[in-house]
C-alpha atoms as a PDB file:
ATOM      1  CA  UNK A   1     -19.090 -21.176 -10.902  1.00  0.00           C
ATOM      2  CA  UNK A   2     -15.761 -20.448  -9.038  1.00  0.00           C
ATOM      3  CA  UNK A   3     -15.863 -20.160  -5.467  1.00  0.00           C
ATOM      4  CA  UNK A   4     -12.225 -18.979  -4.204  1.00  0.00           C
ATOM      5  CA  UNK A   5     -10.739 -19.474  -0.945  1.00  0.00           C
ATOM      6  CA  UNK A   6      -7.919 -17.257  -0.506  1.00  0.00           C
ATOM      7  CA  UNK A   7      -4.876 -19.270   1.911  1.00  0.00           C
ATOM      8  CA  UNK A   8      -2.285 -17.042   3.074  1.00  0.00           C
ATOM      9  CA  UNK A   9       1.282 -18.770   3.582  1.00  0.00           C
ATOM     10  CA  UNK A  10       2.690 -16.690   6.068  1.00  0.00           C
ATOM     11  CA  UNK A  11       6.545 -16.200   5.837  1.00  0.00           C
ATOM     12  CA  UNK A  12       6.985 -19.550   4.236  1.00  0.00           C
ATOM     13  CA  UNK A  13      11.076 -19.265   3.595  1.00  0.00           C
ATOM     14  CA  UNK A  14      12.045 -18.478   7.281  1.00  0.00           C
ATOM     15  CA  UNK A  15       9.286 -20.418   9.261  1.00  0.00           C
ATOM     16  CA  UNK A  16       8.708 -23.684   7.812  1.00  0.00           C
ATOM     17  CA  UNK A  17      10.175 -26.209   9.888  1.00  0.00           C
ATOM     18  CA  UNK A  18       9.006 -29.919  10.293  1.00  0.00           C
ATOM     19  CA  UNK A  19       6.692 -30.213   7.471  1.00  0.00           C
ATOM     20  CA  UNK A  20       4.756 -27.178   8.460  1.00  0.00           C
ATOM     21  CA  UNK A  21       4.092 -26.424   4.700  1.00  0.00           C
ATOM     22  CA  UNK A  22       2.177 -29.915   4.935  1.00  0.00           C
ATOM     23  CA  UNK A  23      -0.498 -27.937   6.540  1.00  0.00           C
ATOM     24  CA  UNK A  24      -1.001 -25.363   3.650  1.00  0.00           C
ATOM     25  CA  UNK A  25      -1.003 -28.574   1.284  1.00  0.00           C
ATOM     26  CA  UNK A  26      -3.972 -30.207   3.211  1.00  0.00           C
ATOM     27  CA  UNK A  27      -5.988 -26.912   3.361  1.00  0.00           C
ATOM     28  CA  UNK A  28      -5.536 -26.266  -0.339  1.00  0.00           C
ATOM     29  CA  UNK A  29      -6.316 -30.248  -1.257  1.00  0.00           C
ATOM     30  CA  UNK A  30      -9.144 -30.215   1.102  1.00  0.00           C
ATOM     31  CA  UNK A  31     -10.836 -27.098  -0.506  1.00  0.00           C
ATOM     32  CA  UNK A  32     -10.558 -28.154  -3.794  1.00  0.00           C
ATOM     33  CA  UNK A  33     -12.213 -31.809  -3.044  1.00  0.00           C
ATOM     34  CA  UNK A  34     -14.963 -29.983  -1.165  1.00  0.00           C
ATOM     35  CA  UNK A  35     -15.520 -28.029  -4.386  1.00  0.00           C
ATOM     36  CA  UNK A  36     -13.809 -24.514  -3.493  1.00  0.00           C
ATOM     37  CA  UNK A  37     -10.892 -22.970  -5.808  1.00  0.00           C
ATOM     38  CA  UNK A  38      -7.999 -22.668  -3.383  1.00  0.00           C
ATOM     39  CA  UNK A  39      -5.817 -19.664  -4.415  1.00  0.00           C
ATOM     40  CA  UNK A  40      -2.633 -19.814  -1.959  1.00  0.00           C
ATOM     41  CA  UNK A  41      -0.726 -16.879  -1.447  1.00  0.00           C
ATOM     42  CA  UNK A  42       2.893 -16.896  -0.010  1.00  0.00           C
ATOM     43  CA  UNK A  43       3.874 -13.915   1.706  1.00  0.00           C
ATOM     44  CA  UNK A  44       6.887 -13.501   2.466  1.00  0.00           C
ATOM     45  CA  UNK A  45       8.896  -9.747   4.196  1.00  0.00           C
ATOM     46  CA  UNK A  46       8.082  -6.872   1.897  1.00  0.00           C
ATOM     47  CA  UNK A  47       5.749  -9.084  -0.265  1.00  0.00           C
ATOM     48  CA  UNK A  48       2.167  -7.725  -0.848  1.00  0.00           C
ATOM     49  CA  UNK A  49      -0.997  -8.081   0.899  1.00  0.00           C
ATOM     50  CA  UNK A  50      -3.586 -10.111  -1.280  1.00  0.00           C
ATOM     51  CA  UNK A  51      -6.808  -8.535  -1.490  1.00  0.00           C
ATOM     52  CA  UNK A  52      -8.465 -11.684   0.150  1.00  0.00           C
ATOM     53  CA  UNK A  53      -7.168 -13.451   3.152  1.00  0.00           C
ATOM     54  CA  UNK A  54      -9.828 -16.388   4.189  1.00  0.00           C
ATOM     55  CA  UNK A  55      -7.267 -18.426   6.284  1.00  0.00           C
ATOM     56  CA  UNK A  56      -3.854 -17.519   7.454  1.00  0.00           C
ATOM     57  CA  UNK A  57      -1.001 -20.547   7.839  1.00  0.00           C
ATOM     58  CA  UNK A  58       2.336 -19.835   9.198  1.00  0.00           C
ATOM     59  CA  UNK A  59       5.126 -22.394  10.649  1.00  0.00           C
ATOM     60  CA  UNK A  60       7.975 -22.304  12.984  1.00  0.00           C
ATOM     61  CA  UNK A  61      11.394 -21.361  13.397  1.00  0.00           C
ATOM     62  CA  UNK A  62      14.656 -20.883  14.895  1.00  0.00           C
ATOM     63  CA  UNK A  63      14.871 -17.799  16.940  1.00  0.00           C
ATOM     64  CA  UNK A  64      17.230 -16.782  14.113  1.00  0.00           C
ATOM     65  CA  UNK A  65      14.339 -16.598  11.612  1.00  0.00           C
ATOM     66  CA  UNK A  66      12.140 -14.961  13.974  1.00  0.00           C
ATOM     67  CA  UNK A  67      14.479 -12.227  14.218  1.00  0.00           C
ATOM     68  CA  UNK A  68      14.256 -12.287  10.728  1.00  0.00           C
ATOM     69  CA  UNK A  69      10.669 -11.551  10.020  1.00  0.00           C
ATOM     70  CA  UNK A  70       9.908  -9.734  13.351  1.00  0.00           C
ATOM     71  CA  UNK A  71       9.913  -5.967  11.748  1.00  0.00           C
ATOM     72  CA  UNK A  72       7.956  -7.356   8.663  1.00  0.00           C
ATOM     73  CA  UNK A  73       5.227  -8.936  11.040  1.00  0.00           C
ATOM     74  CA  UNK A  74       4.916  -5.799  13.172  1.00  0.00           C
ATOM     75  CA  UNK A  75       3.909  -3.684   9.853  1.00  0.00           C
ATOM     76  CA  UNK A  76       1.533  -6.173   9.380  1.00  0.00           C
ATOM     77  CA  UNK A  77       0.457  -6.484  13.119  1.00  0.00           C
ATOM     78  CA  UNK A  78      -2.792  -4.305  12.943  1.00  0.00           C
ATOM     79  CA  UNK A  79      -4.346  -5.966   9.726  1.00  0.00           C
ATOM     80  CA  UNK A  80      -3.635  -9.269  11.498  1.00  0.00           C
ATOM     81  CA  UNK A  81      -5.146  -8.207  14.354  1.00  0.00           C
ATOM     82  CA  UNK A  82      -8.256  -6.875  12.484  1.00  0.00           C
ATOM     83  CA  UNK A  83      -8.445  -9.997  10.657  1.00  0.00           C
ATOM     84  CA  UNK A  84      -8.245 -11.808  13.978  1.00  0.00           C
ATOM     85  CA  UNK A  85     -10.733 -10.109  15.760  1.00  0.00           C
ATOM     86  CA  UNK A  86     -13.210 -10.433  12.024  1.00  0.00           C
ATOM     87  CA  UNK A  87     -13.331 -13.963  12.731  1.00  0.00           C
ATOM     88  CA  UNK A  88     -10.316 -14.992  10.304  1.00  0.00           C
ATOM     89  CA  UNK A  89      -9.468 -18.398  10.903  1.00  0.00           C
ATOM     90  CA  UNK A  90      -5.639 -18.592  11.368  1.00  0.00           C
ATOM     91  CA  UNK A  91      -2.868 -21.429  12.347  1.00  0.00           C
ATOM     92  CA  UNK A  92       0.356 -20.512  13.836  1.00  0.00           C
ATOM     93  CA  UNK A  93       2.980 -23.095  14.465  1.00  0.00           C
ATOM     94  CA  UNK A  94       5.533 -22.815  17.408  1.00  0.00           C
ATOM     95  CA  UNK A  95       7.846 -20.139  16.785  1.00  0.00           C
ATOM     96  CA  UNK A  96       4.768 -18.108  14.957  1.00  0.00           C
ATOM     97  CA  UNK A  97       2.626 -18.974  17.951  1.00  0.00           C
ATOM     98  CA  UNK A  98       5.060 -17.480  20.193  1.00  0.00           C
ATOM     99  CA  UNK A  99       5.191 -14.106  18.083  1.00  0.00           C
ATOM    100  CA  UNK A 100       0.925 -13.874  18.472  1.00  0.00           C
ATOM    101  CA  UNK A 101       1.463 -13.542  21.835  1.00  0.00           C
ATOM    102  CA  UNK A 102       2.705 -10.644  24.061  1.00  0.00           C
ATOM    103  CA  UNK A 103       6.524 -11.404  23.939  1.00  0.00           C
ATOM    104  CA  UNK A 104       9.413 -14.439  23.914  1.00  0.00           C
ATOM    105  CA  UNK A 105      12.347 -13.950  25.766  1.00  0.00           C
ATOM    106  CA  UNK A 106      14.719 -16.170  23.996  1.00  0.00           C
ATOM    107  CA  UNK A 107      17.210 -18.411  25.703  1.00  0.00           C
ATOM    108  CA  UNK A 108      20.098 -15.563  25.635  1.00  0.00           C
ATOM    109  CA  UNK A 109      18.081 -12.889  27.390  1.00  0.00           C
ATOM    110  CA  UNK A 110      16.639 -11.205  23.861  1.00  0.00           C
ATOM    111  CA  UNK A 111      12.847  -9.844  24.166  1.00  0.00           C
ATOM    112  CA  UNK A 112      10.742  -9.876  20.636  1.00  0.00           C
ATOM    113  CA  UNK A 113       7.824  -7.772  21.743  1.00  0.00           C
ATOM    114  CA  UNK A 114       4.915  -9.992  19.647  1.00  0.00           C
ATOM    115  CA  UNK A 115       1.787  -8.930  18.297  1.00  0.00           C
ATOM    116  CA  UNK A 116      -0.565  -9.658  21.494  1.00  0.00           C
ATOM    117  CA  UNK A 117      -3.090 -11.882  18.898  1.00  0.00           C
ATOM    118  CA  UNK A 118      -2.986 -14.159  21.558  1.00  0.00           C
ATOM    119  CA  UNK A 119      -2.694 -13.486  25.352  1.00  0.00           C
ATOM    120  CA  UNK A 120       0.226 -15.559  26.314  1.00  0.00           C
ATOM    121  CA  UNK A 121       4.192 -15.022  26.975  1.00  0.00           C
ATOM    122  CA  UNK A 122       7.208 -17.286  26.118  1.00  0.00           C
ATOM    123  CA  UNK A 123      10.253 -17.581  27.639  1.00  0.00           C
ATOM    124  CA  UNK A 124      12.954 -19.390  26.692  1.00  0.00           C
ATOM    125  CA  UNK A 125      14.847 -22.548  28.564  1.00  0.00           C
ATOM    126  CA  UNK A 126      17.860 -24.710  28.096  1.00  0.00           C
ATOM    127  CA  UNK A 127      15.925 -27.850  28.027  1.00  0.00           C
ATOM    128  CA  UNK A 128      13.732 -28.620  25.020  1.00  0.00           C
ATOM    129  CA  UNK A 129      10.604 -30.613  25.151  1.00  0.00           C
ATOM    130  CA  UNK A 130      10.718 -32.862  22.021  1.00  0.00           C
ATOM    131  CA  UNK A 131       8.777 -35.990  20.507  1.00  0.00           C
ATOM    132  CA  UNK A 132       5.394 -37.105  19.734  1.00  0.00           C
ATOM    133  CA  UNK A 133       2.364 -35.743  21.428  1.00  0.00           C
ATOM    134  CA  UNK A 134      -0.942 -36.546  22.019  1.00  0.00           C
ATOM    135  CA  UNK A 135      -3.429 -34.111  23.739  1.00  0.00           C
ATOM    136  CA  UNK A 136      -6.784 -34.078  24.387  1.00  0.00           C
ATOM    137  CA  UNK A 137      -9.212 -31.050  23.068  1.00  0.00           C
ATOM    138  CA  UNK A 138     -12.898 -31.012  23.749  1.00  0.00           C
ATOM    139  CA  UNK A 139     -13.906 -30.048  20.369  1.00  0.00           C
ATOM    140  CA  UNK A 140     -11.538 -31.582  18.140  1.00  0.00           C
ATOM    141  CA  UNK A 141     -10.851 -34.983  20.528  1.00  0.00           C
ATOM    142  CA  UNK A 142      -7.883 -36.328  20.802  1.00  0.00           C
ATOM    143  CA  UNK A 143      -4.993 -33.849  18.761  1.00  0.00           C
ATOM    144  CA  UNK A 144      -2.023 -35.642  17.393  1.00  0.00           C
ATOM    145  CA  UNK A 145       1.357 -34.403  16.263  1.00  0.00           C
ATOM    146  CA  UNK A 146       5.030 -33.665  17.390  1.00  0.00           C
ATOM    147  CA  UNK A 147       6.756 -30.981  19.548  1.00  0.00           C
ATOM    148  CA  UNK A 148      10.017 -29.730  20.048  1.00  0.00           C
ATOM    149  CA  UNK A 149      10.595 -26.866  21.682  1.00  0.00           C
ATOM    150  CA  UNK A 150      12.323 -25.106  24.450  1.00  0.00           C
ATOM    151  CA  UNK A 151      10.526 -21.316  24.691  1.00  0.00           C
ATOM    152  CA  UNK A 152       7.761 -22.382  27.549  1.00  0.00           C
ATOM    153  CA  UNK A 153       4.552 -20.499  26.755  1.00  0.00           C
ATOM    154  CA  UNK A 154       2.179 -19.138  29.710  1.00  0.00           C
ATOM    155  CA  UNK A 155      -1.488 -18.674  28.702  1.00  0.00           C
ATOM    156  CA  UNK A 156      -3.210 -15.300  30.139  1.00  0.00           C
ATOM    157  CA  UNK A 157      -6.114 -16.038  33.227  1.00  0.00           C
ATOM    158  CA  UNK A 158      -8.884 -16.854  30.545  1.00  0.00           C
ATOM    159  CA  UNK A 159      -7.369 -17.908  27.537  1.00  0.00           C
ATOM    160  CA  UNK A 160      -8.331 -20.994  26.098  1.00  0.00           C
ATOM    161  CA  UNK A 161      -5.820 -23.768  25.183  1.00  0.00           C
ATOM    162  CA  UNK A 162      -6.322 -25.595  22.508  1.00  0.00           C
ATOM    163  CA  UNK A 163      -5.768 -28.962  24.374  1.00  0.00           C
ATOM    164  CA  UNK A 164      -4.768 -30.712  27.776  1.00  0.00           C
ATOM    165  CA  UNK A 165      -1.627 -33.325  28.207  1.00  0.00           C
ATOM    166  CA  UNK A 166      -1.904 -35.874  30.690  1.00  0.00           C
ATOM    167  CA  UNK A 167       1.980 -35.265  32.061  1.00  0.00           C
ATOM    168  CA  UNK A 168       4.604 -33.448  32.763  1.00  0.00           C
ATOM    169  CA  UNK A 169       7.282 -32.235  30.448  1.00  0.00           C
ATOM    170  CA  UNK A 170       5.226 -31.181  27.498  1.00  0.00           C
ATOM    171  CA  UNK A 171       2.942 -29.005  25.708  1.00  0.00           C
ATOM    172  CA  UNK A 172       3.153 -25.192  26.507  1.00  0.00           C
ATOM    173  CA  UNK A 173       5.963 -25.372  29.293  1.00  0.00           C
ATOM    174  CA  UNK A 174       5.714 -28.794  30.976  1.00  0.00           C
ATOM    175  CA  UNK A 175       3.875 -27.546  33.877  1.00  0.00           C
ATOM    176  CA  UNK A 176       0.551 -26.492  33.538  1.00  0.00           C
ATOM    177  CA  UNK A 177      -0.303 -29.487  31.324  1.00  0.00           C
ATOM    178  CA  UNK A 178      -1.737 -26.807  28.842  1.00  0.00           C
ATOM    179  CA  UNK A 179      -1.337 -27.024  25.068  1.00  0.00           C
ATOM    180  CA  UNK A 180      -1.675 -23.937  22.379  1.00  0.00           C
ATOM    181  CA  UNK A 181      -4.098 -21.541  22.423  1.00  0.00           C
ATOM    182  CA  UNK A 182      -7.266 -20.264  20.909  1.00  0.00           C
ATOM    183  CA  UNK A 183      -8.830 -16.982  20.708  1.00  0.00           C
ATOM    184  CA  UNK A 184     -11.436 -16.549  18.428  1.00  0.00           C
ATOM    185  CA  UNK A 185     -10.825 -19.084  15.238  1.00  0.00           C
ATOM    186  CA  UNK A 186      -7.165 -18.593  16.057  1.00  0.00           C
ATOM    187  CA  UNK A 187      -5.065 -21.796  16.617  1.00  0.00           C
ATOM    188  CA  UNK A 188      -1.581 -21.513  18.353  1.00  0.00           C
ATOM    189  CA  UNK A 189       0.227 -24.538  18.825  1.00  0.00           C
ATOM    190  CA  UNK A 190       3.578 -26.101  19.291  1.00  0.00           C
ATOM    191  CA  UNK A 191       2.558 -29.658  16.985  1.00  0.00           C
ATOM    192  CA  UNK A 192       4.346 -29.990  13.919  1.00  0.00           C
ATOM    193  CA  UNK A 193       4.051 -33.267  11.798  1.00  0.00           C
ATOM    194  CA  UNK A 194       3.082 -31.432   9.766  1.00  0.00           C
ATOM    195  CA  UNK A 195      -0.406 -31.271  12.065  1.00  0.00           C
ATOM    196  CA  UNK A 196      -3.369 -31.217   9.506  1.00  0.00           C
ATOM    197  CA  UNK A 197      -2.730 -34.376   7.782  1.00  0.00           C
ATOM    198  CA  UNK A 198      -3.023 -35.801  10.911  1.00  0.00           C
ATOM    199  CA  UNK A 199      -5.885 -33.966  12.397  1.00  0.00           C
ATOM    200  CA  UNK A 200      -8.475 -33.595   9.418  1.00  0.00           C
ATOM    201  CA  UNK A 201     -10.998 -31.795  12.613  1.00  0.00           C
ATOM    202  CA  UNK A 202      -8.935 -29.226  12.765  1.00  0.00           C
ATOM    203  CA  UNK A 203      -8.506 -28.933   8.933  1.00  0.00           C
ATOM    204  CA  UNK A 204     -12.247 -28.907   8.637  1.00  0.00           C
ATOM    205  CA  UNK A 205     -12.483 -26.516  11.191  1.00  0.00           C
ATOM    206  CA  UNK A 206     -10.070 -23.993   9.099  1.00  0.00           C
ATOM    207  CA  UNK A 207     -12.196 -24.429   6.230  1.00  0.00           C
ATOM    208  CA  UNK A 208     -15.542 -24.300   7.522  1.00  0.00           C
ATOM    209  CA  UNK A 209     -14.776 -20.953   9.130  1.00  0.00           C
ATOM    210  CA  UNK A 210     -12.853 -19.402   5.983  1.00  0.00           C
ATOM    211  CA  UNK A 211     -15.772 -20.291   3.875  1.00  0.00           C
ATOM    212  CA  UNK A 212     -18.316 -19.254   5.995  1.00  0.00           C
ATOM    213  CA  UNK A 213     -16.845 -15.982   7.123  1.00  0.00           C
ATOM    214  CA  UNK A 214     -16.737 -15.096   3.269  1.00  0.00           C
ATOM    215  CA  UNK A 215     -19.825 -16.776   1.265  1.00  0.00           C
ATOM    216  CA  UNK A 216     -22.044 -17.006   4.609  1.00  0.00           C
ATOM    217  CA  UNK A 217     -22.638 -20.826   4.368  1.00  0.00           C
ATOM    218  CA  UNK A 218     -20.782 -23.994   3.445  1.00  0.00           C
ATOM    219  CA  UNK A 219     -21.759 -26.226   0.907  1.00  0.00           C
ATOM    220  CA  UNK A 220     -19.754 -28.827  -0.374  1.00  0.00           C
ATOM    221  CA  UNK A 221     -20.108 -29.991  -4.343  1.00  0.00           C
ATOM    222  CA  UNK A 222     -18.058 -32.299  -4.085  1.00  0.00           C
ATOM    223  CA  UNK A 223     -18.227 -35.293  -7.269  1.00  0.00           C
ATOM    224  CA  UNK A 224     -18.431 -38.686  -6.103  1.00  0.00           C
ATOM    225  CA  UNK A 225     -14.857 -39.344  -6.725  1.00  0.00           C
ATOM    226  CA  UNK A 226     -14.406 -36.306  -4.503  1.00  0.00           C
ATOM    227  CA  UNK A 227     -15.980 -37.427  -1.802  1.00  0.00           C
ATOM    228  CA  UNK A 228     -14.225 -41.262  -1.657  1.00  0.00           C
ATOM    229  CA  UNK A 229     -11.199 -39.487  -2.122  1.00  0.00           C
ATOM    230  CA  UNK A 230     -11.979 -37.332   0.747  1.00  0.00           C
ATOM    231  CA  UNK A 231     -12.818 -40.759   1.996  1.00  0.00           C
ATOM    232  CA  UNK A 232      -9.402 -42.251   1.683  1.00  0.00           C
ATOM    233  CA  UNK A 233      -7.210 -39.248   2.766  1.00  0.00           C
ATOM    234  CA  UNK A 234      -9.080 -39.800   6.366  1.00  0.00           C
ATOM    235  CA  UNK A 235      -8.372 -43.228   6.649  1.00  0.00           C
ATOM    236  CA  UNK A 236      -4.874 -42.726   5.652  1.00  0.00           C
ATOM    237  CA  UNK A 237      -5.160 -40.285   8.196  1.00  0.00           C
ATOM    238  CA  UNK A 238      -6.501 -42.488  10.699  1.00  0.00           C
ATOM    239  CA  UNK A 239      -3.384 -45.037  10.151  1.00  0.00           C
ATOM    240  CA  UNK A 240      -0.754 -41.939  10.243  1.00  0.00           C
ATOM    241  CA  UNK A 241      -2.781 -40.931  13.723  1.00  0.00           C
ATOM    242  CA  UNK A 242      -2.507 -44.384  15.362  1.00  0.00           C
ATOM    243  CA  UNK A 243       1.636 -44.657  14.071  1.00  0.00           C
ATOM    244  CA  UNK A 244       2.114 -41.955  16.077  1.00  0.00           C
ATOM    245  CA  UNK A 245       0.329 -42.329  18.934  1.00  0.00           C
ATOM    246  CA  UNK A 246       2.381 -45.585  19.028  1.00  0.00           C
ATOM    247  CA  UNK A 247       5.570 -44.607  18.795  1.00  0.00           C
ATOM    248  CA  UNK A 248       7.591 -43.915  22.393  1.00  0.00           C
ATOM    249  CA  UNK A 249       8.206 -40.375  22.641  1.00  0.00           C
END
């Protein structure tokens, strides 16, 4: 018997930057291994809403293709935020990270008013903070992936990163030592990579929500082969993890 997942792409042909489409890849290749039907839907401006949205992906940008999508995303801002608040688990990447919040001021003095998903403001700098990045998050341990940015992002009294960095000049704004954000099973975060291959927690944590949110339980039927090849994408994983980890920033 099918069991769908439904994976919303979120503006796929003006933020996907750095391999973020990698992370829709890993969602749908996890699902299916773990015995789900992954239906992906890429929704681009003016496209339609599907009628099911389990988990929502979106990637970065340039400021130039935020400006792009910003009216699109603000017609869509209340069933995002209703989604949100339902328990929807969702992954924004940089420049869509920066829209879930309250604003960005970009580097030349433009505001994008953003959605407010996530209680944080950006503001933009002439100095970018770029490389590999490690960060430590208490559920998902030690988060792996690769930043470059220059918008520094400010987290609301009470919001919840999604990790710590252990110096200065990184993460959020290379202060606080602060990285992304989480409210409810929402993940903002500045790692490209692309980040799931990289961080199969994370992944799992995606799917386990989306599936329970719509079938109330998860359950796995996954073949034997399933499961060793399950098997060998975390070790590969595991080797891709300790590359970077390696590699001066």
């Amino acid at each position: 018997m099918a069991r769908p997942i439904d994976i919303v792409s979120l503006y796929p042909k003006d933020m996907n930057i750095y391999g973020d489409s990698g992370n829709v890849l890993t969602i749908e290749r996890r699902l299916a291994l773990y015995g789900y039907e992954p239906r992906v839907h890429a929704v681009n401006q003016r496209d339609p809403w599907p009628d099911h949205a389990d988990v929502i992906l979106g990637g970065g940008g340039q400021d130039t293709g935020q400006k792009k999508i910003i009216d699109d995303l603000y017609a869509r801002a209340d069933t995002l935020r209703a989604l949100a608040d339902d328990g929807t688990p969702m992954l924004m990447i940089c420049g869509l990270y920066q829209l879930f919040g309250d604003y960005f001021e970009t580097v030349d003095g433009a505001r994008l008013e953003g959605i407010s998903i996530i209680g944080a403001h950006t503001v933009g700098r002439d100095v970018r903070m770029i490389g590999n990045l490690v960060e430590h998050s208490d559920d998902f341990g030690d988060v792996i992936g690769y930043e470059n940015h220059s918008g520094q992002t400010f987290l609301d009294a009470g919001v919840r990163p999604l990790g710590t960095v252990a110096h200065d000049g990184m993460g959020n704004n290379g202060e606080d030592h602060t990285e992304g954000a989480r409210v409810h099973n929402v993940i903002g975060t500045y790692m490209h990579g692309s980040l799931l291959p990289k961080n199969p927690a994370i992944s799992d944590f995606l799917i386990r929500a989306a599936v329970e949110r719509r079938y109330g339980g998860f359950r796995p039927e996954s073949a034997p082969a399933q499961g060793e090849e399950l098997a060998r994408i975390d070790r590969v994983a595991g080797r891709a993890r300790e590359a970077a980890r390696l590699r001066p920033r």
